[in-house]
C-alpha atoms as a PDB file:
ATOM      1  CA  UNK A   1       0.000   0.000   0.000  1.00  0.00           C
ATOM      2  CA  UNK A   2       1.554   3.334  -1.041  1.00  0.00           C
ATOM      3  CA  UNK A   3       1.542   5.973   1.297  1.00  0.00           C
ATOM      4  CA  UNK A   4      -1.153   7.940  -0.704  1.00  0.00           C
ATOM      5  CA  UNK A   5      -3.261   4.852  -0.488  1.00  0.00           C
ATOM      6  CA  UNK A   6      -3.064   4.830   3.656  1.00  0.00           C
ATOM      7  CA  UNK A   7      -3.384   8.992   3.873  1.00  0.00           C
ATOM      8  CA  UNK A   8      -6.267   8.164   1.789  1.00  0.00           C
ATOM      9  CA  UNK A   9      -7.901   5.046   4.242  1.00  0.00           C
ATOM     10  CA  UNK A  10      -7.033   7.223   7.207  1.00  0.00           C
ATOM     11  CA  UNK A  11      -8.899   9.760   6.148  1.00  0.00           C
ATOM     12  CA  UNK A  12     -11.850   7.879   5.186  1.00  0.00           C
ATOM     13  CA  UNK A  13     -11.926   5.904   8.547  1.00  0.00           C
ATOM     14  CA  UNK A  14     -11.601   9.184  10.342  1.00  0.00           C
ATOM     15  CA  UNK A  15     -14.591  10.508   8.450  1.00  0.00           C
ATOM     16  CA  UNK A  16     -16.873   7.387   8.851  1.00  0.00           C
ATOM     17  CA  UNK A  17     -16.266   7.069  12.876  1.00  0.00           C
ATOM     18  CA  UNK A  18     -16.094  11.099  13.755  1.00  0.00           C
ATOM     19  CA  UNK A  19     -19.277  11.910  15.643  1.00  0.00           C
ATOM     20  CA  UNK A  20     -21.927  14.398  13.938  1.00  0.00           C
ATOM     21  CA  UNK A  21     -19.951  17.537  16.002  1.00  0.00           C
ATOM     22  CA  UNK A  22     -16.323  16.444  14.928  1.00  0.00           C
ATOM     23  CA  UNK A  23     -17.963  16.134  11.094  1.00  0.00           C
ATOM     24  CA  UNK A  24     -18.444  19.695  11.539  1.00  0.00           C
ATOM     25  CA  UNK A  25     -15.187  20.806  12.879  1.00  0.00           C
ATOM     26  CA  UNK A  26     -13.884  18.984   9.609  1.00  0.00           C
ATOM     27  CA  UNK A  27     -15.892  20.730   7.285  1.00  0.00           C
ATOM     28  CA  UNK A  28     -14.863  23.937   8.629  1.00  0.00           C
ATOM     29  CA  UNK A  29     -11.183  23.193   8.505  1.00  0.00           C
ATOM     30  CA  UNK A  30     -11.458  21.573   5.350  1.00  0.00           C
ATOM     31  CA  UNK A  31     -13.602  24.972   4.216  1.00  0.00           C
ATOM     32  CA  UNK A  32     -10.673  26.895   5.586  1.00  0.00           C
ATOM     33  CA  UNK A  33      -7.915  24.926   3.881  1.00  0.00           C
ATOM     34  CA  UNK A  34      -9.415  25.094   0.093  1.00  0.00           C
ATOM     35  CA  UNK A  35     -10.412  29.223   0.975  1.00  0.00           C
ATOM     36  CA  UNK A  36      -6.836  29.578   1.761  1.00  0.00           C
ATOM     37  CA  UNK A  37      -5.532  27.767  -1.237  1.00  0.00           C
ATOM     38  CA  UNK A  38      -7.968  30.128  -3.635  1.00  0.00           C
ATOM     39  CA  UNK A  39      -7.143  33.207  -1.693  1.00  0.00           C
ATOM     40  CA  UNK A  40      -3.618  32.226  -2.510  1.00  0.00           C
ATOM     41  CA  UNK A  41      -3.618  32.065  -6.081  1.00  0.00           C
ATOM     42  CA  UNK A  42      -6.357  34.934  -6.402  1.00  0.00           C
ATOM     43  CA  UNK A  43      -3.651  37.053  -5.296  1.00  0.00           C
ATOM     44  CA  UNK A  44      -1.372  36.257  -8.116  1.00  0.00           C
ATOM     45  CA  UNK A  45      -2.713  37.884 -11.516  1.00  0.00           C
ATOM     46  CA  UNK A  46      -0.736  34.196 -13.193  1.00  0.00           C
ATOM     47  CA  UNK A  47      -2.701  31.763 -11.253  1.00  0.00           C
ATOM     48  CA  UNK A  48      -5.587  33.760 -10.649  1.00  0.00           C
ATOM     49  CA  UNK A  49      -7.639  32.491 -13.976  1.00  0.00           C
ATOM     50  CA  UNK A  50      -6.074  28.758 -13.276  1.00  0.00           C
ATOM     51  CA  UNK A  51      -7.933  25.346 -12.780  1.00  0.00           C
ATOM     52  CA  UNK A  52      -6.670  24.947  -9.309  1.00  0.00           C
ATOM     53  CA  UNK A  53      -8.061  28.059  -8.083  1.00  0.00           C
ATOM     54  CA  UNK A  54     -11.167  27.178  -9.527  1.00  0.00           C
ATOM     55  CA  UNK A  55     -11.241  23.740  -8.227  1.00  0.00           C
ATOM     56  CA  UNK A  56     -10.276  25.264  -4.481  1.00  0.00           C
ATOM     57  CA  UNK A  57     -13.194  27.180  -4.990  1.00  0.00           C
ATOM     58  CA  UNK A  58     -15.295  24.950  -6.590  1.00  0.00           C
ATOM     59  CA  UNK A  59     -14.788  22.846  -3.010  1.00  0.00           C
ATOM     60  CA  UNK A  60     -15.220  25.293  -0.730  1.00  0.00           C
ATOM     61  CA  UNK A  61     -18.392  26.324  -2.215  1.00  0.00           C
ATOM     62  CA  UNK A  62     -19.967  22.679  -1.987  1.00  0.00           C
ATOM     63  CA  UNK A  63     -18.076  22.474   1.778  1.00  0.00           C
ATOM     64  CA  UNK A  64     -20.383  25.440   3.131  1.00  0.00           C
ATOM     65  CA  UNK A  65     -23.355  24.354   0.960  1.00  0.00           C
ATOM     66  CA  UNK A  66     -23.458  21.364   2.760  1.00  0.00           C
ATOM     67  CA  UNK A  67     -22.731  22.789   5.848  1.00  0.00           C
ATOM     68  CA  UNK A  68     -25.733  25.169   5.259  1.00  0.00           C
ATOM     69  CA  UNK A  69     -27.885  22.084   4.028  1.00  0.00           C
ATOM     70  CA  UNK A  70     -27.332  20.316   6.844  1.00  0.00           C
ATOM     71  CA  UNK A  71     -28.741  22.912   9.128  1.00  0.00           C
ATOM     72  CA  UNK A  72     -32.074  21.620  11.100  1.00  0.00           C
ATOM     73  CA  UNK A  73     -34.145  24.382  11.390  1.00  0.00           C
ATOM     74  CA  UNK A  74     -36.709  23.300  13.278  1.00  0.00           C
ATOM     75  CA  UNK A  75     -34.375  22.543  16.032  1.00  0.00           C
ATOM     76  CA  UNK A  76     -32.131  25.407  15.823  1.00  0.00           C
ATOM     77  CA  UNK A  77     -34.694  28.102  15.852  1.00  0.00           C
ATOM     78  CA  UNK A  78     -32.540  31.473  15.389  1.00  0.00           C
ATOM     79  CA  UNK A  79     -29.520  29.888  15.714  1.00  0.00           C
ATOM     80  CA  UNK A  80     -29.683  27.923  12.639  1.00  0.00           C
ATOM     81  CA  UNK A  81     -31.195  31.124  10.975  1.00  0.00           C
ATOM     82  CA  UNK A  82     -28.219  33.094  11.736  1.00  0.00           C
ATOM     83  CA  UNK A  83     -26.237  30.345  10.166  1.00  0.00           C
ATOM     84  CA  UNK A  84     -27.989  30.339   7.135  1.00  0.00           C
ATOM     85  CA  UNK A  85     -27.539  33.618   6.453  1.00  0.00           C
ATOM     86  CA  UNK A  86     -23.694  33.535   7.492  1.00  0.00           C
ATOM     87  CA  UNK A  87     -23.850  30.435   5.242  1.00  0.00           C
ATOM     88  CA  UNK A  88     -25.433  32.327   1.852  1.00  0.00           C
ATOM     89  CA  UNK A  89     -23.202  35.689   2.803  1.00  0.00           C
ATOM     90  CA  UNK A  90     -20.163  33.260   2.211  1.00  0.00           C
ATOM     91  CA  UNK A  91     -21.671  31.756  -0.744  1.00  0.00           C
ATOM     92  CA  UNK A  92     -22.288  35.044  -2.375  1.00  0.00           C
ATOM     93  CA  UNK A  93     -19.103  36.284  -1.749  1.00  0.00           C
ATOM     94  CA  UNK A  94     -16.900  33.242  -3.172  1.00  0.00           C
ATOM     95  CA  UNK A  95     -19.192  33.965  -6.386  1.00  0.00           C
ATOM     96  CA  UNK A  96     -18.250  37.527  -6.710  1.00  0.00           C
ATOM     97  CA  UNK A  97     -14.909  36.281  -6.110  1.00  0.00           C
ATOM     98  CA  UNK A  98     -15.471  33.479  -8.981  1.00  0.00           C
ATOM     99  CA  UNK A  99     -16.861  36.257 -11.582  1.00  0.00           C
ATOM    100  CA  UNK A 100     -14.343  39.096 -10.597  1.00  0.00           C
ATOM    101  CA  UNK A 101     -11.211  36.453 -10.051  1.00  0.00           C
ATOM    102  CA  UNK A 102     -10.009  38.468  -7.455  1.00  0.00           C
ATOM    103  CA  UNK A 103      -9.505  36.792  -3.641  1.00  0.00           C
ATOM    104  CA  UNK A 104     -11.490  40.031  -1.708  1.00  0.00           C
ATOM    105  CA  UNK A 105     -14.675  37.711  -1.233  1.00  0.00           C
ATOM    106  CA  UNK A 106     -12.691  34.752  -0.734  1.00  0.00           C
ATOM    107  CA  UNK A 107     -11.157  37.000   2.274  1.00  0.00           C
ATOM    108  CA  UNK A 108     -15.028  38.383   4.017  1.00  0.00           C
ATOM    109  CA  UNK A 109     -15.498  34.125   3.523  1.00  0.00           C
ATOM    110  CA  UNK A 110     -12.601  32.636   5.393  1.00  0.00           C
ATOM    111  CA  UNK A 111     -13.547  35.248   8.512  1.00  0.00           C
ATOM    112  CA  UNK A 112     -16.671  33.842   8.539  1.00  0.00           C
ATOM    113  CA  UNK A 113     -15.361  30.715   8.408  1.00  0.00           C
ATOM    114  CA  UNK A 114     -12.778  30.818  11.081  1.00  0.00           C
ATOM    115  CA  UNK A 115     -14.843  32.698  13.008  1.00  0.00           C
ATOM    116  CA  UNK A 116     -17.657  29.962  13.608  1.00  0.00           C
ATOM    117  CA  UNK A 117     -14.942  27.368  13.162  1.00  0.00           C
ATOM    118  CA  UNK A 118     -13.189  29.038  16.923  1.00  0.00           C
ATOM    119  CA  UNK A 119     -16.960  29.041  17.821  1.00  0.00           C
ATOM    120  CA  UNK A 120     -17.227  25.188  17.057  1.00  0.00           C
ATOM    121  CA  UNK A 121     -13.869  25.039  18.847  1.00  0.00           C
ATOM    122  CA  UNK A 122     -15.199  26.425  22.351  1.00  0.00           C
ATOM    123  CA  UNK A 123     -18.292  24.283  21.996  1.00  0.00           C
ATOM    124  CA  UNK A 124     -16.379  20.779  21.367  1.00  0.00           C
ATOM    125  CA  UNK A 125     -13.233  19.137  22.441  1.00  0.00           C
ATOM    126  CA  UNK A 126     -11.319  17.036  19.720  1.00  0.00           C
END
């Protein structure tokens, strides 16, 4: 097995035993990581307009969509409102960022993101 392959089954395992709060934590940091890699190459007018960017994007935009998707609204009353909202302000702003190709909206994204992510990190413990 190639080291790739066990990164790869690690990650997976971790995934399919993390409880429903961990999940989240992961979603945020993996969120984080791919805003960080577009904000990156937004930055730089020669990989602004490359597939990697786009890709980085293209995953952080289905990260927070399912984050938002997975909200239960009946249960989380205002909470899960605010959320949404945070949620489609994020959204919105990593598709200005998409159209314009420039990493501002990527930036007003990943506060939001780390934000709730150091909220999700007072709540739980690894």
């Amino acid at each position: 097995m190639s080291y790739a392959q066990a990164a790869a089954t690690y990650q997976r395992n971790a995934v399919l035993t993390a409880s429903p709060e961990k999940l989240v934590k992961m979603l945020y940091e993996g969120a984080i990581k791919q805003l960080e890699k577009s904000r990156i190459g937004l930055d730089d007018s020669k990989t602004a307009r490359s597939p990697e960017v786009g890709q980085a994007l293209s995953r952080a935009i289905g990260i927070i969509g399912e984050l938002r998707a997975s909200l239960d609204h009946a249960a989380g009353g205002d909470i899960a409102q605010n959320l949404d909202r945070l949620y489609e302000y994020s959204l919105d702003q990593l598709s200005q960022s998409n159209l314009t190709r420039t990493p501002v909206g990527v930036t007003n994204a990943l506060q939001v993101m780390r934000t709730l992510k150091e909220g999700w990190d007072g709540i739980i413990t690894n």
